[in-house]
Protein backbone atom coordinates (compact mmCIF):
# COMPACT_ATOMS: atom_id res chain seq x y z
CA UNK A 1 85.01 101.59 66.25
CA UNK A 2 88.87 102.37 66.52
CA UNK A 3 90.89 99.16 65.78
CA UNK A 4 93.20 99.58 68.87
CA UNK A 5 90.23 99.94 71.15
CA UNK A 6 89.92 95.93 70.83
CA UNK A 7 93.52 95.77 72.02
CA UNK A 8 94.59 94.71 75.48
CA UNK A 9 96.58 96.61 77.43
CA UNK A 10 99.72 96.13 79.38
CA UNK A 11 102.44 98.07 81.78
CA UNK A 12 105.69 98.40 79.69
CA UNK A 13 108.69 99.55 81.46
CA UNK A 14 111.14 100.70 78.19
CA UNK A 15 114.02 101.85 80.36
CA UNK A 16 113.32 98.86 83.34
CA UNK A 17 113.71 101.84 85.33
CA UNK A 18 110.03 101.10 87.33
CA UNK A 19 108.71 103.81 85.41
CA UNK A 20 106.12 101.64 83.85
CA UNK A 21 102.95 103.06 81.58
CA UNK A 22 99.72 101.69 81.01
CA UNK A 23 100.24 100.70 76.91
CA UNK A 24 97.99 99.04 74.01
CA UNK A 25 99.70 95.58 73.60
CA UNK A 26 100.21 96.27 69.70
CA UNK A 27 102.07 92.66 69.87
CA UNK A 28 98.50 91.38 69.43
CA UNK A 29 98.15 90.16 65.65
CA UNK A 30 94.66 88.88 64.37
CA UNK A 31 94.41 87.25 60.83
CA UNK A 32 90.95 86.62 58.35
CA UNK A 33 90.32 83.68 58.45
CA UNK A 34 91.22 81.71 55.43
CA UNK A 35 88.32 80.85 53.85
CA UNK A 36 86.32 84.14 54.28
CA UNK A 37 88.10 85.65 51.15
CA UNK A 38 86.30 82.98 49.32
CA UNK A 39 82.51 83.97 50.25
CA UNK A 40 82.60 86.29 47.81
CA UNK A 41 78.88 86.82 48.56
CA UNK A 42 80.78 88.34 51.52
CA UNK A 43 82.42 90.91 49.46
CA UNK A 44 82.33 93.66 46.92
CA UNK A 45 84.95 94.21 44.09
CA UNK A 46 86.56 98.03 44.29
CA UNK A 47 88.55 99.50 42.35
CA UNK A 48 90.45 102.41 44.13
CA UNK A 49 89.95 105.80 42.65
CA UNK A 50 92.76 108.34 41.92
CA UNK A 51 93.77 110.42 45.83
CA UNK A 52 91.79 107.33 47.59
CA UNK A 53 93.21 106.73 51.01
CA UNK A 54 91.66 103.99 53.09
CA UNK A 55 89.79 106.27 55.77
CA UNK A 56 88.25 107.98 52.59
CA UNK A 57 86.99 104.28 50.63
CA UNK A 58 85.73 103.75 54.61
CA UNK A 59 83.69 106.45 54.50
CA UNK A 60 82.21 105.61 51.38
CA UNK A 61 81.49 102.31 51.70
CA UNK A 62 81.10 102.09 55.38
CA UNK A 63 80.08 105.66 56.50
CA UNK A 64 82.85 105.79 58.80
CA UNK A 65 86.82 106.53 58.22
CA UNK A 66 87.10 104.89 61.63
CA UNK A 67 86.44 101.54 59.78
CA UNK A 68 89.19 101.74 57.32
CA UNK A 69 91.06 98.83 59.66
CA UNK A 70 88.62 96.90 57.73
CA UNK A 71 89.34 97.64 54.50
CA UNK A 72 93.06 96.92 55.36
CA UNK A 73 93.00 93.95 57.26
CA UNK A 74 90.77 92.40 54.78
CA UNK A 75 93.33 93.37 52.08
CA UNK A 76 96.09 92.48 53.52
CA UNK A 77 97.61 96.26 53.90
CA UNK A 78 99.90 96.58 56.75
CA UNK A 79 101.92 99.33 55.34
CA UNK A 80 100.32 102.34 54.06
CA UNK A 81 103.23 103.32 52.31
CA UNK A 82 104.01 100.51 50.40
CA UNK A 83 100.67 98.28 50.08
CA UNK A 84 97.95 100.86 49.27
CA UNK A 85 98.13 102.35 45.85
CA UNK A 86 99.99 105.17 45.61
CA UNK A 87 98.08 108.57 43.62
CA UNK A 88 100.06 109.85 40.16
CA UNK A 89 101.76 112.27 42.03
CA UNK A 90 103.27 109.86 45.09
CA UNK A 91 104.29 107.32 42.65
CA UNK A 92 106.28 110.17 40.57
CA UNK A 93 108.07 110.98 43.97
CA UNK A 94 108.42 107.40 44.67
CA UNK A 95 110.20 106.62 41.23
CA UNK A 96 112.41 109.39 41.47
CA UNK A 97 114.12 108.49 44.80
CA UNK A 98 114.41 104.49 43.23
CA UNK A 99 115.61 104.99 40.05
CA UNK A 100 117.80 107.92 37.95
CA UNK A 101 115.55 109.59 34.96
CA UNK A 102 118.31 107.40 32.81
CA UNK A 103 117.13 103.95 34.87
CA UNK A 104 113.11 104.95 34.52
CA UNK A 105 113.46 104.12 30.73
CA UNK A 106 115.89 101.14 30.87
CA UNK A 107 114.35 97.20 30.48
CA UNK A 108 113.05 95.78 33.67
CA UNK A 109 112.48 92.70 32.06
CA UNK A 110 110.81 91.14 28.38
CA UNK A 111 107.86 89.56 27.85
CA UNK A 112 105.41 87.95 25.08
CA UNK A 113 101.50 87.03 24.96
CA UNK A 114 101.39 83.11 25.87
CA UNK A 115 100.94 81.41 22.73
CA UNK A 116 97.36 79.23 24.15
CA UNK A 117 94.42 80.14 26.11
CA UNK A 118 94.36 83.52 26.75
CA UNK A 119 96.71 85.30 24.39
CA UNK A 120 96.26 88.98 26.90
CA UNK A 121 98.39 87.43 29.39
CA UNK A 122 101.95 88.11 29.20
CA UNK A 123 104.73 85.87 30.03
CA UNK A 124 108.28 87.54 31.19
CA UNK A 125 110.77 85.61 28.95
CA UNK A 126 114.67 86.16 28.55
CA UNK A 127 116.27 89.04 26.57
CA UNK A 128 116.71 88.41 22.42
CA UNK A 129 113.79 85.67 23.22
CA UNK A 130 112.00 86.35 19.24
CA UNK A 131 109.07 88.30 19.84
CA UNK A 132 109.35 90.08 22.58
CA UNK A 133 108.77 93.41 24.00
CA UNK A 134 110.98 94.97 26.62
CA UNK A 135 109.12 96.49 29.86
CA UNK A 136 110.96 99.30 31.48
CA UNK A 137 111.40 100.48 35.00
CA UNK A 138 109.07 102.98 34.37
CA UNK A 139 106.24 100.59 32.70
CA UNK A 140 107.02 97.98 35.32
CA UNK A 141 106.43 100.32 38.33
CA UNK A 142 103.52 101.51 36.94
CA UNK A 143 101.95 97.98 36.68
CA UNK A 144 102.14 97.54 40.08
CA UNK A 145 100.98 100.31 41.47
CA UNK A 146 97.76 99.84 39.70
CA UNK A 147 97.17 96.29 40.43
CA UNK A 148 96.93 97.08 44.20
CA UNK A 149 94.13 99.48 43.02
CA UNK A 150 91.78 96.45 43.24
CA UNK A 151 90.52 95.74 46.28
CA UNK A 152 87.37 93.76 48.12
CA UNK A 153 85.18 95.74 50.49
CA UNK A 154 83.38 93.84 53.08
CA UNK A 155 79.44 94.25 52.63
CA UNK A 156 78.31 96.30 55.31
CA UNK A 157 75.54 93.55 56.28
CA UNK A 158 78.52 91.73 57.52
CA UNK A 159 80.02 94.59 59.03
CA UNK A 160 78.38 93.74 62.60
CA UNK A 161 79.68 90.62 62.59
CA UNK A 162 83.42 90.68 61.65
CA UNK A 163 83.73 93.65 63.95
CA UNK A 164 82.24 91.62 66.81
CA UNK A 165 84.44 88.59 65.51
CA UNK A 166 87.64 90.60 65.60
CA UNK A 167 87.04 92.31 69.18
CA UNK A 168 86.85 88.87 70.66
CA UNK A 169 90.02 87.50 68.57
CA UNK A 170 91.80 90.18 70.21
C-alpha cells in the first residue's frame, strides 16, 4: 500500500489561470497516536544497519518497500535527509560541507560522567570545568548520527490494523 493512495484529492489551480489539475491533497497530516509508542508489545527494537534506507528495513521487516511510510511515520522521520541515519560515507560528505577539516577537530562542547547513578552517562559541563573531556565537531556529529540508528518497527501482526487505521484518518 502506497502512503499517498490514502490521500484525498483536490483541483489546484497554481497560476488561478482555470487551468486546474486533479492533485493528492499532501496538506493532509496524520499523527500516531500518543500512547501507541508505549505498547511496546506493539513494537520491535531495530537497530539500523550500515547503507539501510527505509524502503530496504521495509522489506525486511515487512516484505514490502512500499511500507516504509510505516517505519517513518512511526519514527517520526519526515525528512530523509536529515532524520534517517546517514551511511559512513553520506555523513563524511555531510561534515565536509558544515564544517572546515580545521573545525572537524575543534571542541563542540565538554563533558564528565555524572558523579551518582549511572556513572556512563555524560553530562555537557562548561570549559576548564576539572575533569572534563572536550567533544569535538567531529565526535559530536558522529554521536548523532548513530543515535537515530535506533529505531522501533511495528510488528507485522499489527500491520493490518494501523494501515486500516491510517487510511481512514486520512
Amino acid at each position: 500500500m502506497s502512503y499517498f493512495n490514502n490521500f484525498s484529492t483536490l483541483m489546484y489551480d497554481p497560476k488561478g489561470d482555470g487551468s486546474a489539475k486533479l492533485t493528492t491533497n499532501i496538506l493532509k497530516r496524520v499523527r500516531i497516536r500518543a500512547n501507541m509508542k508505549k505498547e511496546i508489545v506493539m513494537l520491535d527494537p531495530y537497530d539500523v544497519k550500515e547503507n539501510e534506507t527505509p524502503e530496504i528495513v521495509a522489506d525486511r521487516h515487512h516484505g514490502s518497500p512500499y511500507y516504509h511510510w510505516v517505519v517513518m511515520l512511526l519514527n517520526d522521520i519526515s525528512d530523509i535527509n536529515h532524520d534517517w541515519v546517514k551511511s559512513t560515507r553520506q555523513l563524511q560528505k555531510y561534515l565536509l560541507t558544515k564544517y572546515t577539516e580545521t573545525q572537524l577537530i575543534e571542541a563542540h562542547h565538554y563533558e564528565i560522567a555524572q558523579s551518582s547513578g549511572d556513572a556512563t552517562i555524560k553530562i555537557q559541563v562548561p570549559q576548564g570545568t576539572d575533569g572534563a573531556t572536550a567533544v569535538t565537531n567531529y565526535e559530536y556529529e558522529v554521536a548523532l548520527n548513530e543515535e537515530k540508528r535506533s529505531i522501533d518497527l511495528l510488528r507485522n501482526d499489527y500491520l493490518g490494523y494501523f494501515t486500516e487505521e491510517f487510511a481512514s484518518l486520512v
